[in-house]
N, C-alpha and C. Protein backbone atom coordinates (compact mmCIF):
# COMPACT_ATOMS: atom_id res chain seq x y z
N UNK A 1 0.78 -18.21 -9.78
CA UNK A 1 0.68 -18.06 -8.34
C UNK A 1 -0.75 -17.66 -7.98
N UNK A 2 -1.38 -18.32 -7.32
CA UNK A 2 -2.94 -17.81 -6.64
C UNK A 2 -2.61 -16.65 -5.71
N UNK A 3 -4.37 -15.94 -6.03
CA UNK A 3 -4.16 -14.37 -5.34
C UNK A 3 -4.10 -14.92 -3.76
N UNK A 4 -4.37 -16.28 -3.40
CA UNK A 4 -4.54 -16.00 -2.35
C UNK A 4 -2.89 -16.16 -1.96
N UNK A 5 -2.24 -16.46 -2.39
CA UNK A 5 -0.59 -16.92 -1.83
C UNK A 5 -0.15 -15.32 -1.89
N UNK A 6 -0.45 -14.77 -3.12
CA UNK A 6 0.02 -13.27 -2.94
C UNK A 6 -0.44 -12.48 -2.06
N UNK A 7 -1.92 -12.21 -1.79
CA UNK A 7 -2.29 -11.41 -0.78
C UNK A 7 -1.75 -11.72 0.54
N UNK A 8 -1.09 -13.05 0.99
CA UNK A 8 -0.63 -13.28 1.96
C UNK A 8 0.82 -12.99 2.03
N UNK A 9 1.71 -13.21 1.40
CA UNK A 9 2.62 -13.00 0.98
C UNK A 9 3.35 -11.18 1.11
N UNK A 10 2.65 -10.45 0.63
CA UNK A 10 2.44 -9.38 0.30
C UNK A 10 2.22 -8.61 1.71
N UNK A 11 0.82 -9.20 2.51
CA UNK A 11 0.41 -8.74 3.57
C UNK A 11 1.28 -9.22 5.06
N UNK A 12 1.72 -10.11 4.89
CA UNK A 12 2.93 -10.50 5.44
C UNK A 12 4.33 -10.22 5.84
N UNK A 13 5.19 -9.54 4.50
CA UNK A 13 6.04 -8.90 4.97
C UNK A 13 5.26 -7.09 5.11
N UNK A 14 4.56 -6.67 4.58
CA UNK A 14 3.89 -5.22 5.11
C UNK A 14 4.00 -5.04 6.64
N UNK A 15 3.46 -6.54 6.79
CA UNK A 15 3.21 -6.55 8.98
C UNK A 15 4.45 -6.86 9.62
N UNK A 16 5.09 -7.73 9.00
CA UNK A 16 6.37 -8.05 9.56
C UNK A 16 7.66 -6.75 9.65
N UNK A 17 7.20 -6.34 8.38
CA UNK A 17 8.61 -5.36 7.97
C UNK A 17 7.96 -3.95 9.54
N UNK A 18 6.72 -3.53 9.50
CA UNK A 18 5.86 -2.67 10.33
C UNK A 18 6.45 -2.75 11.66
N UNK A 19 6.31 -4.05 11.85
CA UNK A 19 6.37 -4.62 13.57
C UNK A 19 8.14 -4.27 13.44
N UNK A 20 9.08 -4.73 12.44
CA UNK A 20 10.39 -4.94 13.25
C UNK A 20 10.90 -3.13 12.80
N UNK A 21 10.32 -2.28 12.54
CA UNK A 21 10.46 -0.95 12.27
C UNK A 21 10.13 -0.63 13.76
N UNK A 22 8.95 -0.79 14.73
CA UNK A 22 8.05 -0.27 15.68
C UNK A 22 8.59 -0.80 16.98
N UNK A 23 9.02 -1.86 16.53
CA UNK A 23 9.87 -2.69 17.73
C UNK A 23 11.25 -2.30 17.74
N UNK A 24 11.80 -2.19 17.13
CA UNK A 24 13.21 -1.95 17.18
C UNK A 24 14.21 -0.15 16.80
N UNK A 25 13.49 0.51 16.54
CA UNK A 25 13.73 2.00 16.32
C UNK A 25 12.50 2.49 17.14
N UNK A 26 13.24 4.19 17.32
CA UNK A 26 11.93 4.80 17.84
C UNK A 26 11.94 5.62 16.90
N UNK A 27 10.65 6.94 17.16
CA UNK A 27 9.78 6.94 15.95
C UNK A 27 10.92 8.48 15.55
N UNK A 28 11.60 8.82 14.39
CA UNK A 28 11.96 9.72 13.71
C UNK A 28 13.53 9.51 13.51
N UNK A 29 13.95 7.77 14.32
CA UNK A 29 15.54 7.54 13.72
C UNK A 29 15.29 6.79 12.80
N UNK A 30 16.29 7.51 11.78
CA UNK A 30 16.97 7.02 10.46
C UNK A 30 18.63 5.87 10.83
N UNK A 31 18.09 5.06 9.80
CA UNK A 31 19.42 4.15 9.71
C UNK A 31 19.65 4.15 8.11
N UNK A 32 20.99 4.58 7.88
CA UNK A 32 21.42 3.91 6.17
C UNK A 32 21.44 2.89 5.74
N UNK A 33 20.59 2.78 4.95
CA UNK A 33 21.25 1.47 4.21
C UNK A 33 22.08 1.61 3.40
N UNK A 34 21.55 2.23 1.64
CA UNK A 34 22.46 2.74 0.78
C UNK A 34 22.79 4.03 1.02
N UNK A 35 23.58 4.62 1.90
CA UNK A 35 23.59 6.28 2.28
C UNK A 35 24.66 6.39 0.73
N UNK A 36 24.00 8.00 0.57
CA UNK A 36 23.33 9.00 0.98
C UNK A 36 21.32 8.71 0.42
N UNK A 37 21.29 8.05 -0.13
CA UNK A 37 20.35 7.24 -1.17
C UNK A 37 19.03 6.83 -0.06
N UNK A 38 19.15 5.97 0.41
CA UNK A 38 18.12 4.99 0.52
C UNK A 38 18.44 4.92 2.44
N UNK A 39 16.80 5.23 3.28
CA UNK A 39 17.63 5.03 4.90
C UNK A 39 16.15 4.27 5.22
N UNK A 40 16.06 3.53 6.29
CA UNK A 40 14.79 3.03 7.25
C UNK A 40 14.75 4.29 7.81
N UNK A 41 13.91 4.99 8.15
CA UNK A 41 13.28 6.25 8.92
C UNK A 41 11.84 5.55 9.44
N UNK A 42 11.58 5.64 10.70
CA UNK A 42 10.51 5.36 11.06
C UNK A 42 9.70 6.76 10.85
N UNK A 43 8.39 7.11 11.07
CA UNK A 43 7.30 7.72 11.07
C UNK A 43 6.36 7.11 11.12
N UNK A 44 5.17 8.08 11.62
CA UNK A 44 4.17 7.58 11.49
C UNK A 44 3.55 8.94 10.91
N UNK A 45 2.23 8.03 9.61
CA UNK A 45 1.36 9.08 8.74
C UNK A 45 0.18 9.42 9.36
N UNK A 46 -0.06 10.18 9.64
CA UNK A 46 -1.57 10.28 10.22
C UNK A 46 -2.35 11.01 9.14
N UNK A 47 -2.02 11.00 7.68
CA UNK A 47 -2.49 11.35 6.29
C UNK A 47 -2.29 10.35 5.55
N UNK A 48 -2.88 10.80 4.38
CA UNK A 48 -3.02 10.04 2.98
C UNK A 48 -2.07 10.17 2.29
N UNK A 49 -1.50 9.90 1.20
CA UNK A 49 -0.27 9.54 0.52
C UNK A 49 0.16 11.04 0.31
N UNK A 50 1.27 11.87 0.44
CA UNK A 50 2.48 13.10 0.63
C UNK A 50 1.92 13.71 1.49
N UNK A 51 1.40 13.06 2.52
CA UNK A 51 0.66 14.01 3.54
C UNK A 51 -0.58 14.78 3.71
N UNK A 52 -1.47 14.22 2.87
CA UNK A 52 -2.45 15.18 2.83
C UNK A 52 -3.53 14.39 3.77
N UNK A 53 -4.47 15.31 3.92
CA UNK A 53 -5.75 14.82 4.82
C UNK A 53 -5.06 14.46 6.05
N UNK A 54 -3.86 15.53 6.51
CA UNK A 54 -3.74 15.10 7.80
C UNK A 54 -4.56 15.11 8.96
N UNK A 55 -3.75 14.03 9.72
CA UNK A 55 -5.23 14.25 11.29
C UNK A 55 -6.39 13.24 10.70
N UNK A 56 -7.16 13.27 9.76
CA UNK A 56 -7.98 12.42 9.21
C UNK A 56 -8.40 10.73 9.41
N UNK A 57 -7.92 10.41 10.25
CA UNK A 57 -7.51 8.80 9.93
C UNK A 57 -9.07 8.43 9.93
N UNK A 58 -10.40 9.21 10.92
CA UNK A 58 -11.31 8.22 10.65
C UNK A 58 -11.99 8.58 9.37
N UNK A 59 -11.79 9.84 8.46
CA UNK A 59 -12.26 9.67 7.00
C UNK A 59 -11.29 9.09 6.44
N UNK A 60 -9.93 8.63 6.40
CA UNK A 60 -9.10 8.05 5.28
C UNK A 60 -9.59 5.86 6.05
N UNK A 61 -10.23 5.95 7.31
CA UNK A 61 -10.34 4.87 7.33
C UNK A 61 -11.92 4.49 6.44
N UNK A 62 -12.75 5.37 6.98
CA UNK A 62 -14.00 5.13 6.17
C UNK A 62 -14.13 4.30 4.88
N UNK A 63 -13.24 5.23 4.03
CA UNK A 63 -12.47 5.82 2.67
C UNK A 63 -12.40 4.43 2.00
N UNK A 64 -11.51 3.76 2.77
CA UNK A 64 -10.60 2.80 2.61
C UNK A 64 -11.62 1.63 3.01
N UNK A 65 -12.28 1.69 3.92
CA UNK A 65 -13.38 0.00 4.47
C UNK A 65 -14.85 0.21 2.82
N UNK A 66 -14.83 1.73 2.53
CA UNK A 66 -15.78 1.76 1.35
C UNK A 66 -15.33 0.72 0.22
N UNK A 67 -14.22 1.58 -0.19
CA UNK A 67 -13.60 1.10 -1.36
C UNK A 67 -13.66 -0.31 -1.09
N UNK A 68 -12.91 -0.94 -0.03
CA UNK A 68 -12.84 -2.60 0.16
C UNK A 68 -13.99 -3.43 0.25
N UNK A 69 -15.12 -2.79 0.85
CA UNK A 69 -16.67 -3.71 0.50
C UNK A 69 -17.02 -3.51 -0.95
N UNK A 70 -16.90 -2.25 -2.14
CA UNK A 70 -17.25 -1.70 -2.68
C UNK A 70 -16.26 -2.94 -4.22
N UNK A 71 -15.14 -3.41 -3.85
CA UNK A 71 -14.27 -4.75 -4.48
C UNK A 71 -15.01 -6.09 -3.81
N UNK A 72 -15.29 -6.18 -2.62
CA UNK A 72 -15.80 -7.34 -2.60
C UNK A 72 -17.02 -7.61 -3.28
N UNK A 73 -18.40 -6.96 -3.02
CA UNK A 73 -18.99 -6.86 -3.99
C UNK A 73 -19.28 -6.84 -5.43
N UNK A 74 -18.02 -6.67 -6.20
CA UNK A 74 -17.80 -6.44 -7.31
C UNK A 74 -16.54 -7.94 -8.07
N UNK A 75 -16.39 -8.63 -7.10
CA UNK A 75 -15.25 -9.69 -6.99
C UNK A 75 -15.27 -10.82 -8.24
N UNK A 76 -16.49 -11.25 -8.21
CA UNK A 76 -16.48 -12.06 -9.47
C UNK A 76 -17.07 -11.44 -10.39
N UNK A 77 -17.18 -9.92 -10.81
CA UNK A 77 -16.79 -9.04 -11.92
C UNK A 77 -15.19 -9.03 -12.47
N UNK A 78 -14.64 -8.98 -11.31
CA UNK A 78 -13.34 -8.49 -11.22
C UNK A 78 -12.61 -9.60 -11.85
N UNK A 79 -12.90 -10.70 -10.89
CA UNK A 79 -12.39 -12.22 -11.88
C UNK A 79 -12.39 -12.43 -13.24
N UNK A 80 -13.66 -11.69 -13.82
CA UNK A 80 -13.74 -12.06 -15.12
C UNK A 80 -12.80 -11.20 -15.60
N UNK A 81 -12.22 -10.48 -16.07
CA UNK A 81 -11.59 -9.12 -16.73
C UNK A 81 -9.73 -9.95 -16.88
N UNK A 82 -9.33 -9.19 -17.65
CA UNK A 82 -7.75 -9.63 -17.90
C UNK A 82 -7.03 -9.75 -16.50
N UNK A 83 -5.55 -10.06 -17.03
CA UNK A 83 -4.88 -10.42 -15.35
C UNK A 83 -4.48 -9.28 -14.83
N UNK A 84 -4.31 -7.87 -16.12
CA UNK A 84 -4.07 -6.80 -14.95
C UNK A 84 -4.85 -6.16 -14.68
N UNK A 85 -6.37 -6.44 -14.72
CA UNK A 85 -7.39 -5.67 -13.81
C UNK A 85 -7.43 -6.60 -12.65
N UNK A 86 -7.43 -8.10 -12.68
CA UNK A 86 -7.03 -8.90 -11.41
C UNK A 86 -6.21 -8.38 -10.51
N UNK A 87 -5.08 -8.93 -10.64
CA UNK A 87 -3.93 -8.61 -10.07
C UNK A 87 -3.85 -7.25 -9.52
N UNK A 88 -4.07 -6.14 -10.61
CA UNK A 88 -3.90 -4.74 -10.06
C UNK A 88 -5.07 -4.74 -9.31
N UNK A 89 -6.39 -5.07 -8.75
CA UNK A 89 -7.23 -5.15 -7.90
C UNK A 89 -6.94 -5.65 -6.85
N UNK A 90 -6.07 -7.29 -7.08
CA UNK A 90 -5.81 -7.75 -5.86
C UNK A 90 -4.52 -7.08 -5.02
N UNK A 91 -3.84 -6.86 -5.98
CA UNK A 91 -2.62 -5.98 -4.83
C UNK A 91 -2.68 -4.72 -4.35
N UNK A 92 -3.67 -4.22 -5.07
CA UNK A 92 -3.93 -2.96 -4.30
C UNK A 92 -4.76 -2.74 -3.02
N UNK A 93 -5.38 -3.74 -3.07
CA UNK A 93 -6.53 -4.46 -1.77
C UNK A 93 -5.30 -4.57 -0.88
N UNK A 94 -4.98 -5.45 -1.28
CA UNK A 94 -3.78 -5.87 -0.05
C UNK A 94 -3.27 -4.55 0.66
N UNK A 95 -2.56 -3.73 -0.44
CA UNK A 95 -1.52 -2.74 0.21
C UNK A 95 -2.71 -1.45 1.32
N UNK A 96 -4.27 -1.73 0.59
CA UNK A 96 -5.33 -0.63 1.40
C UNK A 96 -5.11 -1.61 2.73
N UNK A 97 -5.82 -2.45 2.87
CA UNK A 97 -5.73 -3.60 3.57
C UNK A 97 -4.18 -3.30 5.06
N UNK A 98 -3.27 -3.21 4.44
CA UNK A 98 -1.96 -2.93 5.36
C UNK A 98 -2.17 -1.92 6.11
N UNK A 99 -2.38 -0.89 4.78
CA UNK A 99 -2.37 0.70 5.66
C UNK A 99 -3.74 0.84 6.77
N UNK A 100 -4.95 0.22 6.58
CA UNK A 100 -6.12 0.44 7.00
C UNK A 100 -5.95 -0.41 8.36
N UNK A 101 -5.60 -1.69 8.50
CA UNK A 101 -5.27 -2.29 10.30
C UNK A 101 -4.24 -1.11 10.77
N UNK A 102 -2.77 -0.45 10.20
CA UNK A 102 -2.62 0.42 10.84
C UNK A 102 -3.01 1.72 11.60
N UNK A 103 -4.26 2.37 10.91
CA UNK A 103 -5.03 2.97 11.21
C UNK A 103 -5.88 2.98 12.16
N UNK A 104 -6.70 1.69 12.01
CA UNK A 104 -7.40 1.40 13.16
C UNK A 104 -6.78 1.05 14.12
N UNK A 105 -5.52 0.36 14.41
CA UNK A 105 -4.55 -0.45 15.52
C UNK A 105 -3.70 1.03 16.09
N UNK A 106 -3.33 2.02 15.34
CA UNK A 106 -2.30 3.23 15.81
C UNK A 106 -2.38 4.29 15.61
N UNK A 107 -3.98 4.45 14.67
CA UNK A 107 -4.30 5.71 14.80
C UNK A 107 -3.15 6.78 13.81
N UNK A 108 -2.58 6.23 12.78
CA UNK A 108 -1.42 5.95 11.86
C UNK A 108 -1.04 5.10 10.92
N UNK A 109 0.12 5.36 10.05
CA UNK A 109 0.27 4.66 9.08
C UNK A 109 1.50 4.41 9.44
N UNK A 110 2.45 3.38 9.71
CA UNK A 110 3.29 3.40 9.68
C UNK A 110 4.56 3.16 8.63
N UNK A 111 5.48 4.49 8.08
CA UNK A 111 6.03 4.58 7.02
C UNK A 111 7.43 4.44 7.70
N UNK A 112 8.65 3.97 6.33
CA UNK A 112 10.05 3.65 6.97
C UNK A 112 10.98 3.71 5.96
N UNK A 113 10.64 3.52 4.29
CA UNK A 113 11.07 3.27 2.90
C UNK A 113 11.24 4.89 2.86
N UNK A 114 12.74 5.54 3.32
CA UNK A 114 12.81 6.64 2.76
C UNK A 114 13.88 6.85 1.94
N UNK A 115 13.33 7.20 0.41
CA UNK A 115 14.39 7.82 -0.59
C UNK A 115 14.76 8.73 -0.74
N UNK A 116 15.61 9.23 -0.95
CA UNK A 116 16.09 11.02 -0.40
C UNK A 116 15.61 11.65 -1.92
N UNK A 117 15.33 10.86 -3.20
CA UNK A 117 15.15 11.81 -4.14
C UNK A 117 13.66 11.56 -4.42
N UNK A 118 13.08 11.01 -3.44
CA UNK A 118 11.40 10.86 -3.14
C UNK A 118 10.53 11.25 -2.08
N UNK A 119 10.43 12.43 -1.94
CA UNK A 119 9.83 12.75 -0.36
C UNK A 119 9.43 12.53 0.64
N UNK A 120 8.21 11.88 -0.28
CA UNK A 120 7.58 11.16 1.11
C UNK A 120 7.87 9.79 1.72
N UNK A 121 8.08 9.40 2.76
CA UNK A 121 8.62 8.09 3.37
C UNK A 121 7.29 6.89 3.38
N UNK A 122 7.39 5.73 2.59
CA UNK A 122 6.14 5.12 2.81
C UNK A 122 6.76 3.58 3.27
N UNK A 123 5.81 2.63 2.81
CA UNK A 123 5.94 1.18 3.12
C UNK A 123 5.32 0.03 2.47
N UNK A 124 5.88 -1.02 2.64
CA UNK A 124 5.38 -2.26 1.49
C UNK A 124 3.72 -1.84 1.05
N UNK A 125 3.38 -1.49 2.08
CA UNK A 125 1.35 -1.67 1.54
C UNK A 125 1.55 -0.58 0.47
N UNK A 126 2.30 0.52 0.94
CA UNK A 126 1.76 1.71 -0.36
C UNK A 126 2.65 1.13 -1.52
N UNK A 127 3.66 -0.07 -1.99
CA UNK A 127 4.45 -0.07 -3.00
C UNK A 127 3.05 -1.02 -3.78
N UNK A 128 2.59 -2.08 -3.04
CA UNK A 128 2.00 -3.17 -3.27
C UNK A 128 0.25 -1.41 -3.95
N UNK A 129 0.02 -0.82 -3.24
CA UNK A 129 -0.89 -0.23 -3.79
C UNK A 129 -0.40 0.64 -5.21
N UNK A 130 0.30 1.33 -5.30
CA UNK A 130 1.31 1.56 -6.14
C UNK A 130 1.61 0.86 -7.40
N UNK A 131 2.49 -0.64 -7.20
CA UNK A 131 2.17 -1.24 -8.14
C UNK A 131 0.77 -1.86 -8.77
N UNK A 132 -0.18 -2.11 -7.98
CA UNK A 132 -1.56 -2.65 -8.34
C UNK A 132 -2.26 -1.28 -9.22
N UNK A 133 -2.03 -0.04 -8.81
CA UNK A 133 -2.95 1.04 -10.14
C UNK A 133 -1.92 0.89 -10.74
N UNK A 134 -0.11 0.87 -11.00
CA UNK A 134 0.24 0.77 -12.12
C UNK A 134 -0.50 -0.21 -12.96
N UNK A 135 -0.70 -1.27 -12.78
CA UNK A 135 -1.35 -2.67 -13.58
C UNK A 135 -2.77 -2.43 -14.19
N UNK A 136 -3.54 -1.62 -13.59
CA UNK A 136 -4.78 -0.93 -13.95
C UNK A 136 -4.32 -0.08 -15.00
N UNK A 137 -3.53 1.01 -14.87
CA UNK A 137 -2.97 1.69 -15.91
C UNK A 137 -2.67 1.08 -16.83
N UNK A 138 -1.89 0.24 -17.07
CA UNK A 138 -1.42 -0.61 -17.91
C UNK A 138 -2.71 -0.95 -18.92
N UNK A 139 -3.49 -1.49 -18.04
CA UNK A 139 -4.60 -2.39 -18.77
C UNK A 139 -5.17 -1.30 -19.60
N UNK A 140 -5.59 -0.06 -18.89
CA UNK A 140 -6.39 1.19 -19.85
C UNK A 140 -5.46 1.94 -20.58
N UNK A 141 -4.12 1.88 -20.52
CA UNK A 141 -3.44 2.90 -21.45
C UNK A 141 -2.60 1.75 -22.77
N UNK A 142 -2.10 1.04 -22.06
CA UNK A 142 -1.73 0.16 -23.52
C UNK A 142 -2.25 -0.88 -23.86
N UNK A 143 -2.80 -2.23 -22.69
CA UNK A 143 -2.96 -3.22 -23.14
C UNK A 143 -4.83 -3.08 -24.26
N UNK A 144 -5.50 -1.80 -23.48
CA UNK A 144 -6.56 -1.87 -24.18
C UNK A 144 -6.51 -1.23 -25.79
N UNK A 145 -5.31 -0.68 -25.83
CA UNK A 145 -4.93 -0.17 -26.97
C UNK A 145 -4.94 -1.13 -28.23
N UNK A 146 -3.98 -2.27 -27.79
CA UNK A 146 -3.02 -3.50 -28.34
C UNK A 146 -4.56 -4.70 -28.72
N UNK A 147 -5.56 -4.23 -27.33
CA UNK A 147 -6.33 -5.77 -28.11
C UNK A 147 -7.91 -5.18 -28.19
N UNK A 148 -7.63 -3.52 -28.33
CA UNK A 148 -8.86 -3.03 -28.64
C UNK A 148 -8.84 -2.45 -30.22
């Protein structure tokens, strides 16, 4: 699959899933899905991942437009390297990418994925960022192990 089908893909339901959270609940009702387990809770983050740097949005936006010139620049470095320094680069772009138009567009993050045995309530961009440093991890804790 090309990064570009994924970054769209990816960035796609982030905005879609965002919009029908923002459009259709207001902001602090919960709906079950798997109750007692798993509910849509709207919020909005005006911090960085479990809440920190609250209030912050124009240093967590800074933060976030650094890091993303700071990959473009570095892009056909990045190309060259195995598929999970790729991949974990490109999906993690994406998921900064989600959270960062929310920021600038609401002055917020908008979170809804709440697990009751996981605190904090987040959303596709932070799973998609999430999984992309798992894949980085990967690459520096075992795969460099296996072919170093």
């Amino acid at each position: 699959m090309s990064y570009f089908l994924v970054i769209s893909l990816v960035l796609l339901a982030d905005r879609l899933s965002k919009f029908l959270v923002m459009s259709r609940m207001t902001e602090g009702e919960s709906i079950p899905v798997l109750a007692p387990v798993l509910y849509i809770t709207y919020v909005r983050n005006m911090g960085a991942a479990f809440g920190l740097f609250q209030g912050r949005v124009i240093l967590l936006s800074a933060v976030a437009v650094l890091c993303l010139l700071f990959v473009f620049t570095q892009w056909k470095k990045i190309m060259g390297k195995s598929p999970f320094v790729r991949w974990g680069v490109t999906i993690s772009l994406v998921g900064a990418v989600g959270n960062l138009i929310d920021r600038l567009r609401f002055g917020a993050v908008i979170d809804f994925i709440d697990v009751i045995f996981f605190p904090p309530i987040f959303n596709i961009a932070d799973v998609a960022i999430v999984f992309g440093v798992g894949l980085l991890i990967w690459e520096v804790v075992v795969h460099d192990r296996v072919s170093g």
